[in-house]
Protein backbone atom coordinates (compact mmCIF):
# COMPACT_ATOMS: atom_id res chain seq x y z
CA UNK A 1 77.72 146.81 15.08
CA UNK A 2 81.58 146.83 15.33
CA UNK A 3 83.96 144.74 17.47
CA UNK A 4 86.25 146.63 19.50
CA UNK A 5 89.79 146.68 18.04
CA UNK A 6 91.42 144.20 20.45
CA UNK A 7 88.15 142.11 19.94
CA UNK A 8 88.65 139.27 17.54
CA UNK A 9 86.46 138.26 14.50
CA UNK A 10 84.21 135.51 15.47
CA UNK A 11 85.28 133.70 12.54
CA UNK A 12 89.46 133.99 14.28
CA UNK A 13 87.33 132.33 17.62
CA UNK A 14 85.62 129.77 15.61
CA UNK A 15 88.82 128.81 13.84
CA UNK A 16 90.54 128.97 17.63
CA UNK A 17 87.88 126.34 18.77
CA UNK A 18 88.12 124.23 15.72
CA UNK A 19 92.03 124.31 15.41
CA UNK A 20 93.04 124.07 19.36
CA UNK A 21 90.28 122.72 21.18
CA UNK A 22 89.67 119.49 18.78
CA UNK A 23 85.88 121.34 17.60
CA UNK A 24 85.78 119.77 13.89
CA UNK A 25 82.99 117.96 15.08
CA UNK A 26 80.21 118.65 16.98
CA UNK A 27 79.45 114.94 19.46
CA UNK A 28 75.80 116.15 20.91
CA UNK A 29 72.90 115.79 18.50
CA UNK A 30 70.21 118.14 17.56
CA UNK A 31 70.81 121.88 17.63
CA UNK A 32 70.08 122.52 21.48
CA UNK A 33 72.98 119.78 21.97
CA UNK A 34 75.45 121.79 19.37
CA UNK A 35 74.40 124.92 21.17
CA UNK A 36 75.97 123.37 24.75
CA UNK A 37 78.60 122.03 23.60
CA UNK A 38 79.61 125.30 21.68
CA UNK A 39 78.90 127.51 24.59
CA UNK A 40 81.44 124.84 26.61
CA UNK A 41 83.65 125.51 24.37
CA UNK A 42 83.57 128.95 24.22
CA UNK A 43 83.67 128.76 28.31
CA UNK A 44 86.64 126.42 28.10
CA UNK A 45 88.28 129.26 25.18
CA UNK A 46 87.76 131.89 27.56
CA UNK A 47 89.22 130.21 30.88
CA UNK A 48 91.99 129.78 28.86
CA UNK A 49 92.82 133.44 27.73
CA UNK A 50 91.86 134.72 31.72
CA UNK A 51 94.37 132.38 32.83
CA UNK A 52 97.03 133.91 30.42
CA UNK A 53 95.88 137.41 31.48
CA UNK A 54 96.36 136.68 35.39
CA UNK A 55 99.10 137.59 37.37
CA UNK A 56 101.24 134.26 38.17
């Protein structure tokens, strides 16, 4: 399946998380813990790019 072509790679989002949101490490143990605190991020990654994309 292809990404559309304004759709990033999801290794360009994982390297977003990592680089700007401070995700080197995940804090929550066990893998339903990294899968929360991934999906946060993600939620966080894309409040972030609706907010650029709204009218001020």
């Amino acid at each position: 399946m292809r990404a559309g072509a304004g759709a990033p790679a999801v290794s360009d989002v994982s390297a977003d998380l990592k680089r700007h949101l401070g995700l080197k490490r995940l804090r929550l143990r066990g893998l339903s813990g990294a899968k929360e605190e991934f999906l946060l991020a993600e939620t966080a990654q894309n409040l972030k790019r609706l907010a650029k994309l709204a009218p001020a």
